[in-house]
C-alpha atoms as a PDB file:
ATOM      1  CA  UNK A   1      31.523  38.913  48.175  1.00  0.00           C
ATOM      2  CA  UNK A   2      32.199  38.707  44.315  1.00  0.00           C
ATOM      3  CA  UNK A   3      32.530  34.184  45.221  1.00  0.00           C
ATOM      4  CA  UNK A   4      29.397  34.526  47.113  1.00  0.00           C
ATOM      5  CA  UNK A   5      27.300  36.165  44.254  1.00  0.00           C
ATOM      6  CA  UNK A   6      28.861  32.942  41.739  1.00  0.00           C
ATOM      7  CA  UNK A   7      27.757  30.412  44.468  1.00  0.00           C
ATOM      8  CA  UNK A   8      24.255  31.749  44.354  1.00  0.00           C
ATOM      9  CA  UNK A   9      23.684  32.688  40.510  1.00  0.00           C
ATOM     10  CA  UNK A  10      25.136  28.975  39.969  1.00  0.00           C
ATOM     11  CA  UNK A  11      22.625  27.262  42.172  1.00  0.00           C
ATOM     12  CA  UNK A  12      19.762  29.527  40.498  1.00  0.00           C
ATOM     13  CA  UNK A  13      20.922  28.284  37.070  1.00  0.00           C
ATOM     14  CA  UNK A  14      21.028  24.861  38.294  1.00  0.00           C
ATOM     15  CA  UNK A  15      16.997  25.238  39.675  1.00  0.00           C
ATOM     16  CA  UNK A  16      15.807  26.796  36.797  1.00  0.00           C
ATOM     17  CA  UNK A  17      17.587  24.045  34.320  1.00  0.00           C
ATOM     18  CA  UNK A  18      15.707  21.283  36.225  1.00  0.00           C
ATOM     19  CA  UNK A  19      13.365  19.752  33.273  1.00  0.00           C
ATOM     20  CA  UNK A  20       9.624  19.515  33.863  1.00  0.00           C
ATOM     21  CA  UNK A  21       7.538  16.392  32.276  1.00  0.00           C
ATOM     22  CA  UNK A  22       6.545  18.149  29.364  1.00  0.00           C
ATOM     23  CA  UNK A  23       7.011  15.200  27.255  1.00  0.00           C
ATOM     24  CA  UNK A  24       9.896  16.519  25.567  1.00  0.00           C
ATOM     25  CA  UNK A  25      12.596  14.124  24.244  1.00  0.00           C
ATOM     26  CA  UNK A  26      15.109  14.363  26.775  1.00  0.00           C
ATOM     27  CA  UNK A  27      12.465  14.170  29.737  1.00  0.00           C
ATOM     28  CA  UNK A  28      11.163  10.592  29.437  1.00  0.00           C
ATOM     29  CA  UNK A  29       8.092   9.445  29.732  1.00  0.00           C
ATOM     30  CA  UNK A  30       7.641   6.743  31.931  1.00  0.00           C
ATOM     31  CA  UNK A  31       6.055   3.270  31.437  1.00  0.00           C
ATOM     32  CA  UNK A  32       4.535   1.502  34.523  1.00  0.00           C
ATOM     33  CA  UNK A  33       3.792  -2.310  33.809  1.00  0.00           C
ATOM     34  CA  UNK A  34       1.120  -4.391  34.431  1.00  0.00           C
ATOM     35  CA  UNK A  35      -0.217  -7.873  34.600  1.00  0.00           C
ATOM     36  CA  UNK A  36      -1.698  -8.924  31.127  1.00  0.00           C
ATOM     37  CA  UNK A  37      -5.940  -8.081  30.818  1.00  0.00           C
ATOM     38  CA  UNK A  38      -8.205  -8.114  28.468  1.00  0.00           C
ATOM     39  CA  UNK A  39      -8.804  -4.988  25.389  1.00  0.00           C
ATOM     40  CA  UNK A  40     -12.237  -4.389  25.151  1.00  0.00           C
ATOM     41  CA  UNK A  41     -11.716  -0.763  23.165  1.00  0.00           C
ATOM     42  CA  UNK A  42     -13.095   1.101  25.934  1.00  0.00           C
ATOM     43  CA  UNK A  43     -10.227   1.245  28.350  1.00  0.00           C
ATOM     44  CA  UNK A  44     -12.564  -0.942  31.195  1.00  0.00           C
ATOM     45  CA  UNK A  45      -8.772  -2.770  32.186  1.00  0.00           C
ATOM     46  CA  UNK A  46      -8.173  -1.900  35.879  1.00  0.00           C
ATOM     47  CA  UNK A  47      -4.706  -1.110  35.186  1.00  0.00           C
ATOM     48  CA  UNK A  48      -5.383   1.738  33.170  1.00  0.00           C
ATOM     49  CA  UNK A  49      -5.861   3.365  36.260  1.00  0.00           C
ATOM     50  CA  UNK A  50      -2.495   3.128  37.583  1.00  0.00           C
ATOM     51  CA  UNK A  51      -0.826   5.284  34.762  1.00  0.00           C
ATOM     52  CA  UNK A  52      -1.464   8.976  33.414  1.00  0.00           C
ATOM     53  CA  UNK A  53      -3.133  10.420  30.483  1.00  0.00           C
ATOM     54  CA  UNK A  54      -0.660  11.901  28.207  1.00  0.00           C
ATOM     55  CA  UNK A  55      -1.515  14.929  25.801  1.00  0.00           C
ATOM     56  CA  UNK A  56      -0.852  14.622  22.052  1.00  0.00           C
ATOM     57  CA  UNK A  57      -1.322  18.078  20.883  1.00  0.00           C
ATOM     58  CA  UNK A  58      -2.572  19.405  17.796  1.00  0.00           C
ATOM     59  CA  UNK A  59       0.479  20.846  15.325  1.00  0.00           C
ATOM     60  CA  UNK A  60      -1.066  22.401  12.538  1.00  0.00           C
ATOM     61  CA  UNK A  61      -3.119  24.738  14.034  1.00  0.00           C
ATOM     62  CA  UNK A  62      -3.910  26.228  10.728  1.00  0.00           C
ATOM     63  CA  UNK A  63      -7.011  24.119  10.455  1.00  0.00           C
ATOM     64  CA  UNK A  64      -8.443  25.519  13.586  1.00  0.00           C
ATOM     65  CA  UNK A  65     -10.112  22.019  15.021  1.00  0.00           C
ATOM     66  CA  UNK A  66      -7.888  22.771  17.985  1.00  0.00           C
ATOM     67  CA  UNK A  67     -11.125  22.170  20.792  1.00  0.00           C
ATOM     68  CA  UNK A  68     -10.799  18.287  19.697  1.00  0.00           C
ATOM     69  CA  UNK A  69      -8.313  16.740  22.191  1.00  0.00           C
ATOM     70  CA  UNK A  70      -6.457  13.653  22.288  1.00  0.00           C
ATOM     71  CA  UNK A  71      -4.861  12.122  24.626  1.00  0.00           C
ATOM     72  CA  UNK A  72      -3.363   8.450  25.231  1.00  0.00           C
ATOM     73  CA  UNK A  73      -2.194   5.715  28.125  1.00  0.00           C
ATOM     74  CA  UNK A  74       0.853   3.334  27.692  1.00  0.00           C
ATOM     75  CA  UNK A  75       1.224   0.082  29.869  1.00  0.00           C
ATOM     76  CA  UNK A  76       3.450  -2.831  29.316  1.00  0.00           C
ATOM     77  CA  UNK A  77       4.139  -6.475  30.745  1.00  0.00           C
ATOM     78  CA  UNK A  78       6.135  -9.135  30.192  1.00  0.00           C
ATOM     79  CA  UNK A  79       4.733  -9.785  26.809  1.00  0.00           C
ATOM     80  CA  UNK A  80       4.113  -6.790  25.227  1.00  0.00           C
ATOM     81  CA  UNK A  81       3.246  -3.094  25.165  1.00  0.00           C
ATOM     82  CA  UNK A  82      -0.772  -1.790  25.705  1.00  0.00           C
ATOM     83  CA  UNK A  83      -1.883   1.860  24.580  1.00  0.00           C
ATOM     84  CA  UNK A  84      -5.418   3.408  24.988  1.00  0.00           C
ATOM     85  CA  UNK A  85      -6.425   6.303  23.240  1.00  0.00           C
ATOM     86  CA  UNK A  86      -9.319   8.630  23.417  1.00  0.00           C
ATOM     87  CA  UNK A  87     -10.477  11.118  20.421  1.00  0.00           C
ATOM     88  CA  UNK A  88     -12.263  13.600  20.037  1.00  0.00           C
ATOM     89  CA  UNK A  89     -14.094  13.883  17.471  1.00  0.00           C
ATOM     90  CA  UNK A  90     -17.272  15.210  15.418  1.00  0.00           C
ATOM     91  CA  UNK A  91     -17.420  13.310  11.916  1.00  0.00           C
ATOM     92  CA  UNK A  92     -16.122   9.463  11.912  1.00  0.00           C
ATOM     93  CA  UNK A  93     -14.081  10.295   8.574  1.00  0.00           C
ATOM     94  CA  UNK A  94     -13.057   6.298   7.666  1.00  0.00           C
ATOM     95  CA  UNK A  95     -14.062   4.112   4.830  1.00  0.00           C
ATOM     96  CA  UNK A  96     -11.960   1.544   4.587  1.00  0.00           C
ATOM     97  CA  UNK A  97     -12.789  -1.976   5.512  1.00  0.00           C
ATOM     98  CA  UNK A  98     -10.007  -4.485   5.909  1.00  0.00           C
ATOM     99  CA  UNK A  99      -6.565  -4.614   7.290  1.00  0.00           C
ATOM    100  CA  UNK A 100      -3.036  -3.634   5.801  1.00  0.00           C
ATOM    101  CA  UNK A 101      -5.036  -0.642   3.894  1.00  0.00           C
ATOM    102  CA  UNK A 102      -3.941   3.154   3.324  1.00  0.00           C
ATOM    103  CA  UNK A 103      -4.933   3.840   6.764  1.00  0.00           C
ATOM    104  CA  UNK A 104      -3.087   7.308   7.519  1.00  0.00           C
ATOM    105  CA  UNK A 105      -5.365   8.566   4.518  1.00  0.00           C
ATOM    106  CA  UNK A 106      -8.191   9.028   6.445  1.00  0.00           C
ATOM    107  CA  UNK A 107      -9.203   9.279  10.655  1.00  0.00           C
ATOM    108  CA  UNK A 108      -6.372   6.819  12.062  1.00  0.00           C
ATOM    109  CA  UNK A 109      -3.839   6.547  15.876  1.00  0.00           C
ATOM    110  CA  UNK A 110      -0.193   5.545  15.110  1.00  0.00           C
ATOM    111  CA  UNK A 111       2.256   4.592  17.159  1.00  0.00           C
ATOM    112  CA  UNK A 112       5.894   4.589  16.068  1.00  0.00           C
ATOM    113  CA  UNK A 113       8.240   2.567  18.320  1.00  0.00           C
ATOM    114  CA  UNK A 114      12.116   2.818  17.945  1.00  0.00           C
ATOM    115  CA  UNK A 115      13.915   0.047  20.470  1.00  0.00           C
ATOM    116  CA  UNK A 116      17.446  -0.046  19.099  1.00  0.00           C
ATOM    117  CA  UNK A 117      18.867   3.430  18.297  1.00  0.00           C
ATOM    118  CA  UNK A 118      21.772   1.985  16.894  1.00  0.00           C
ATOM    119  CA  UNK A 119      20.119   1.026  13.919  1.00  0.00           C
ATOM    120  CA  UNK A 120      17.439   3.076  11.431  1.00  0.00           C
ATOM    121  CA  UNK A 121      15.010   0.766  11.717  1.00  0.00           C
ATOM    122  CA  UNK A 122      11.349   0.683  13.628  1.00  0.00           C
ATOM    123  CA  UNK A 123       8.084  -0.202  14.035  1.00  0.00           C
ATOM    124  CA  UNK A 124       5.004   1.590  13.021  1.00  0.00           C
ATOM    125  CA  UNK A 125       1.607   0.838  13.694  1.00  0.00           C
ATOM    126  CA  UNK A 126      -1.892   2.252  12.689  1.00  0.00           C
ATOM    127  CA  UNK A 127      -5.802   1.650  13.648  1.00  0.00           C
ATOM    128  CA  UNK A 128      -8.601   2.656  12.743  1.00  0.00           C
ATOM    129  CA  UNK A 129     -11.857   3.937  14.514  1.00  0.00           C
ATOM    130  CA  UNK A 130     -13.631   0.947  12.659  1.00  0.00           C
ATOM    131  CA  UNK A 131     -10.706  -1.296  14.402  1.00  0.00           C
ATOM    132  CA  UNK A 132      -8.721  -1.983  10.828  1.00  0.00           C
ATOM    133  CA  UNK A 133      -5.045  -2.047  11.333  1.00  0.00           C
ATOM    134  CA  UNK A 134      -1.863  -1.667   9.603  1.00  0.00           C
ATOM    135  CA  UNK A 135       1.595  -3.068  11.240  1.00  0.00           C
ATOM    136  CA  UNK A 136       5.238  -2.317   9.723  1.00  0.00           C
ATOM    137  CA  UNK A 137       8.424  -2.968  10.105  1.00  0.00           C
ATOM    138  CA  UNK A 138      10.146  -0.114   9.063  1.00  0.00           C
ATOM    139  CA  UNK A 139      13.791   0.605   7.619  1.00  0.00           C
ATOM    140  CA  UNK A 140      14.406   4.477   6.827  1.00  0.00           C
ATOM    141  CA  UNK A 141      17.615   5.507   5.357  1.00  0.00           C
ATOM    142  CA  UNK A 142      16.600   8.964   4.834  1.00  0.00           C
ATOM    143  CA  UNK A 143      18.711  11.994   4.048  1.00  0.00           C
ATOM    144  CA  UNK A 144      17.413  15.765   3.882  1.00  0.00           C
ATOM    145  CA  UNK A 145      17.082  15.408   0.393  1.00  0.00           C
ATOM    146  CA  UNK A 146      16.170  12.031  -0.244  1.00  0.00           C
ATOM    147  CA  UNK A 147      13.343   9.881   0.981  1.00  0.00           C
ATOM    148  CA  UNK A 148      14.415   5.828   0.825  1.00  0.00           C
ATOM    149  CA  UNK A 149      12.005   3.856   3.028  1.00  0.00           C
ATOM    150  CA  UNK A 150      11.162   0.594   3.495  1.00  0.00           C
ATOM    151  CA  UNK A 151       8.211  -1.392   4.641  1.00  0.00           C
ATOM    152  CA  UNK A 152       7.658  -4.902   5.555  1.00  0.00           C
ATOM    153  CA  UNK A 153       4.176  -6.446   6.502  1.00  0.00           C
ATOM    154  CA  UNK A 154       4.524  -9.132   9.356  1.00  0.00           C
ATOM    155  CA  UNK A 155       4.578 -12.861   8.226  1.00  0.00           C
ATOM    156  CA  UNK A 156       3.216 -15.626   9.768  1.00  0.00           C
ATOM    157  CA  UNK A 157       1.137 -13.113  11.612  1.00  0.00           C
ATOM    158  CA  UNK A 158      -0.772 -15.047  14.338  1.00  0.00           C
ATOM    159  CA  UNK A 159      -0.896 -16.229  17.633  1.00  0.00           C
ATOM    160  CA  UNK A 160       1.347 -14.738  20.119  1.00  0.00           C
ATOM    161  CA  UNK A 161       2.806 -12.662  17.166  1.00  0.00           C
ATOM    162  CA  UNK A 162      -0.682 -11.343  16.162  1.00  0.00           C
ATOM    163  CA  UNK A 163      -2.228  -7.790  17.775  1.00  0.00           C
ATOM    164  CA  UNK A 164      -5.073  -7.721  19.858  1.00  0.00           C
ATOM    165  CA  UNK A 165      -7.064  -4.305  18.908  1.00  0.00           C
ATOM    166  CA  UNK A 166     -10.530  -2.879  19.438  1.00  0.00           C
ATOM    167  CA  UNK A 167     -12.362   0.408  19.087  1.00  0.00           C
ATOM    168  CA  UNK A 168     -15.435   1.954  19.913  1.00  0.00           C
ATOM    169  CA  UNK A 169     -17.549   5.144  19.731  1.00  0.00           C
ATOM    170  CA  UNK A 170     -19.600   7.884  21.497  1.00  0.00           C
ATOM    171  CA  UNK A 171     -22.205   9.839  20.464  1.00  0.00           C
ATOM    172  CA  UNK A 172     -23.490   8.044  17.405  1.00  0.00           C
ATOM    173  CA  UNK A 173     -22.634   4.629  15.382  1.00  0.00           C
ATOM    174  CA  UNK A 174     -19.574   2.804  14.838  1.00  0.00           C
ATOM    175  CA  UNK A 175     -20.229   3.494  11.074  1.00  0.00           C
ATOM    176  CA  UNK A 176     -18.767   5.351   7.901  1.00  0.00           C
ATOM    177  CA  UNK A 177     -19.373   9.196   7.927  1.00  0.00           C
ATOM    178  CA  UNK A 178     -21.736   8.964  11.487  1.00  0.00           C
ATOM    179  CA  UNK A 179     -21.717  12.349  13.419  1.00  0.00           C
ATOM    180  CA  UNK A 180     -19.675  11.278  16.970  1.00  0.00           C
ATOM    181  CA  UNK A 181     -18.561  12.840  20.215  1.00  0.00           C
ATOM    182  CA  UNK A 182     -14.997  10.659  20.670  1.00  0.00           C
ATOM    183  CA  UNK A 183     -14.029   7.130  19.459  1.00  0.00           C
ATOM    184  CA  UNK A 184     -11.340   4.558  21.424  1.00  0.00           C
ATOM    185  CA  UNK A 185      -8.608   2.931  20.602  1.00  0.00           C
ATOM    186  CA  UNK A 186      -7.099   0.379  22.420  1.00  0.00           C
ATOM    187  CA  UNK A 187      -4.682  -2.549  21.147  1.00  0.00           C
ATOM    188  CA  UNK A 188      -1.925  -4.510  22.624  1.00  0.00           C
ATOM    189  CA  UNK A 189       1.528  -5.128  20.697  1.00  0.00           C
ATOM    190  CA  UNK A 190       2.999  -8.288  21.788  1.00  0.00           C
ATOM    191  CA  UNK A 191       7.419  -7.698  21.824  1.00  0.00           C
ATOM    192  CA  UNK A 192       7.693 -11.085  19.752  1.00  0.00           C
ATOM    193  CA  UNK A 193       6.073  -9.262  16.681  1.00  0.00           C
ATOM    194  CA  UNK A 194       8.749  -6.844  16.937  1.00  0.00           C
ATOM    195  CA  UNK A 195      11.194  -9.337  15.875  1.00  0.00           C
ATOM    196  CA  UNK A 196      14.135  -8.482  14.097  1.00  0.00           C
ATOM    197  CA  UNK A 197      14.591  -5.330  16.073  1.00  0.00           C
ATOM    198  CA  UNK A 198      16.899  -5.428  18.793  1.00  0.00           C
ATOM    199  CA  UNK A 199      16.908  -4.182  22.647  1.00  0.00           C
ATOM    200  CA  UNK A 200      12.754  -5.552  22.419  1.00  0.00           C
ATOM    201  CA  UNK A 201      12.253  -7.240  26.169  1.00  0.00           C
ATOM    202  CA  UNK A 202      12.416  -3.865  27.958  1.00  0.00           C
ATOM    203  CA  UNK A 203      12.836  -4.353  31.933  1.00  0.00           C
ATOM    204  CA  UNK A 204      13.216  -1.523  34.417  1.00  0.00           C
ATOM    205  CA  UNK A 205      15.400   1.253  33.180  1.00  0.00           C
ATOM    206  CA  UNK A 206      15.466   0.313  29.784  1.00  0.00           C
ATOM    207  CA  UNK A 207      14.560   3.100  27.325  1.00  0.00           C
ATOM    208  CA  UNK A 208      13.291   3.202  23.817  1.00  0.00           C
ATOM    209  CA  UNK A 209      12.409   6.538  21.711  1.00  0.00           C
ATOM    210  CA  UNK A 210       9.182   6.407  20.519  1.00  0.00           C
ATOM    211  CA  UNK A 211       6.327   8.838  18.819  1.00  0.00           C
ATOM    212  CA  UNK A 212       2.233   8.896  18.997  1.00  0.00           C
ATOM    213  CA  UNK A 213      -0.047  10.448  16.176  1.00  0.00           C
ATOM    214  CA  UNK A 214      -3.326  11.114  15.166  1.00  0.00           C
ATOM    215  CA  UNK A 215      -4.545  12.479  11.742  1.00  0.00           C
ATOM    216  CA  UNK A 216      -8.398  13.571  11.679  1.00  0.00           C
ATOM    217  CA  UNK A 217     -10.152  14.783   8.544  1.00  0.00           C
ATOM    218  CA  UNK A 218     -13.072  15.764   9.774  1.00  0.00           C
ATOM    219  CA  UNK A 219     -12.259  19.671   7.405  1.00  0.00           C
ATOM    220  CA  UNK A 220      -8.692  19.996   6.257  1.00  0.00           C
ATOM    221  CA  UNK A 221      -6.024  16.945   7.216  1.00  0.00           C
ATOM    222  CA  UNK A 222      -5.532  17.894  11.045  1.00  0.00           C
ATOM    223  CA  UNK A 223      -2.288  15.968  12.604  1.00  0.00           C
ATOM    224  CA  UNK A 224      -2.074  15.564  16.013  1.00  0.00           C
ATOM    225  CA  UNK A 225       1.855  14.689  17.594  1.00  0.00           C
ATOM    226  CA  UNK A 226       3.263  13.395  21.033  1.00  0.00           C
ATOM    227  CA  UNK A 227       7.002  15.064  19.930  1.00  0.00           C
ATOM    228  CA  UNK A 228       6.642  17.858  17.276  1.00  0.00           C
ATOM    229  CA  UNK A 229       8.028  16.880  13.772  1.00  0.00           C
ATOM    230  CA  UNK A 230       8.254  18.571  10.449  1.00  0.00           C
ATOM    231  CA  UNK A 231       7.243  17.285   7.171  1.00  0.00           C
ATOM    232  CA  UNK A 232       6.750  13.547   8.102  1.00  0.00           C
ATOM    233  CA  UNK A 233       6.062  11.402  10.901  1.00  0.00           C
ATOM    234  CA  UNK A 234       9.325   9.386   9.871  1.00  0.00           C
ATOM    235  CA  UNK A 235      11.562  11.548  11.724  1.00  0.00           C
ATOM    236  CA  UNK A 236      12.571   9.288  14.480  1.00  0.00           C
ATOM    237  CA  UNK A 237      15.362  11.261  15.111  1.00  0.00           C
ATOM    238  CA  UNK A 238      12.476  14.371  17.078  1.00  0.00           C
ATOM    239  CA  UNK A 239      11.316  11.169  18.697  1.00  0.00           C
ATOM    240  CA  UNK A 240      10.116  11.047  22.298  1.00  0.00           C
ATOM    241  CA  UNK A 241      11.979   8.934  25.586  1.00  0.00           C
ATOM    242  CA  UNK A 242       9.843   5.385  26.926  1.00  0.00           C
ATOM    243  CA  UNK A 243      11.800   4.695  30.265  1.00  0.00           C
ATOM    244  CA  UNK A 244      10.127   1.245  31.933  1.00  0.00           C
ATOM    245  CA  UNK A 245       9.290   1.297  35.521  1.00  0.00           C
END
């Protein structure tokens, strides 16, 4: 009787251990791929369609702009990686008006993207809802009480190394301070500009870790994060699974 009751509270801890796809970083998310299309910042690609909208939540719901969602898409092919994202959004909070700028200090998407987890060293990148970017190879040998990043800019950025990015924008003009409903982002990040990092032609089963932001400042600085993190978006180590179909 006693063996009996073991069998059956150790197949009800086995059920309830089973993980759900909350995004969380041991439950990866998965990556379908795609043939290569064109980004028009709306999301009009077919394959969009093919692949699920995944949340990225508010975390400092101090500010209390939590009715503003944001959400995002993730596609790749054999040259690169494609994300779509769709904002939110009331105030278009951006001034800035060329690339390689202070982007995170006003409204801005990033995505962080960590190949090789051997080595401390990633790539982040950032657009803008007037379509300015900033790219970054990153090297972060960070210790709980010392910050020691470093950033490199991409050189020789063009052709098949170069982005492709747009953005557009609902309920009012793709302009500085204009009241809005939402604004899109949509760019594609082609693997050879991810050159030095290792592990950077995915195929099926491969897995990378990898975060997604957004930072509004529409009132106070509102952060918005695909795996929760603490003081900095640099913690790669709270990063999120990528597992490629």
């Amino acid at each position: 009787m006693i063996s009996n009751v073991i069998i059956l509270l150790l197949a009800f801890s086995t059920i309830i251990s089973i993980p759900s796809h909350s995004g969380q970083p041991d439950d990866p998310l998965t990556v379908k791929k795609a043939d290569n299309f064109t980004v028009d910042g709306k999301g009009s690609a077919a394959a969009w369609s093919e692949t699920e909208w995944v949340t990225i939540p508010q975390r400092n719901q101090a500010t209390g702009e939590s009715s503003m969602a944001t959400r995002m898409k993730i596609l790749y092919s054999d040259t690169g990686l494609y994300f779509l994202f769709e904002c939110e959004d009331q105030t278009l909070s951006a001034t800035m008006d060329a690339d390689f700028m202070n982007l995170w200090k006003e409204d801005v998407v990033e995505v962080f993207l960590w190949p090789d987890t051997q080595e401390p060293t990633y790539f982040e990148y950032e657009l803008s809802p007037l379509n300015y970017e900033l790219p970054l190879l990153i090297s972060n040998h960070s210790t709980e009480g010392s910050r020691d990043l470093s950033r490199w800019r991409p050189y020789m950025y063009e052709s098949d190394r170069q982005t492709r990015h747009q953005t557009s924008v609902e309920g009012g003009p793709k302009t500085s301070g204009a009241s809005i409903t939402q604004w899109t982002a949509e760019f594609f990040i082609p693997f050879k500009l991810l050159r030095p990092l290792n592990n950077i032609s995915p195929k099926s089963g491969t897995e990378w870790r990898a975060n997604f932001y957004r930072v509004d400042y529409d009132k106070e600085t509102t952060t918005y994060a695909w795996q929760a993190v603490e003081k900095t978006f640099h913690q790669f180590q709270k990063f999120g699974t990528l597992r490629f179909e």
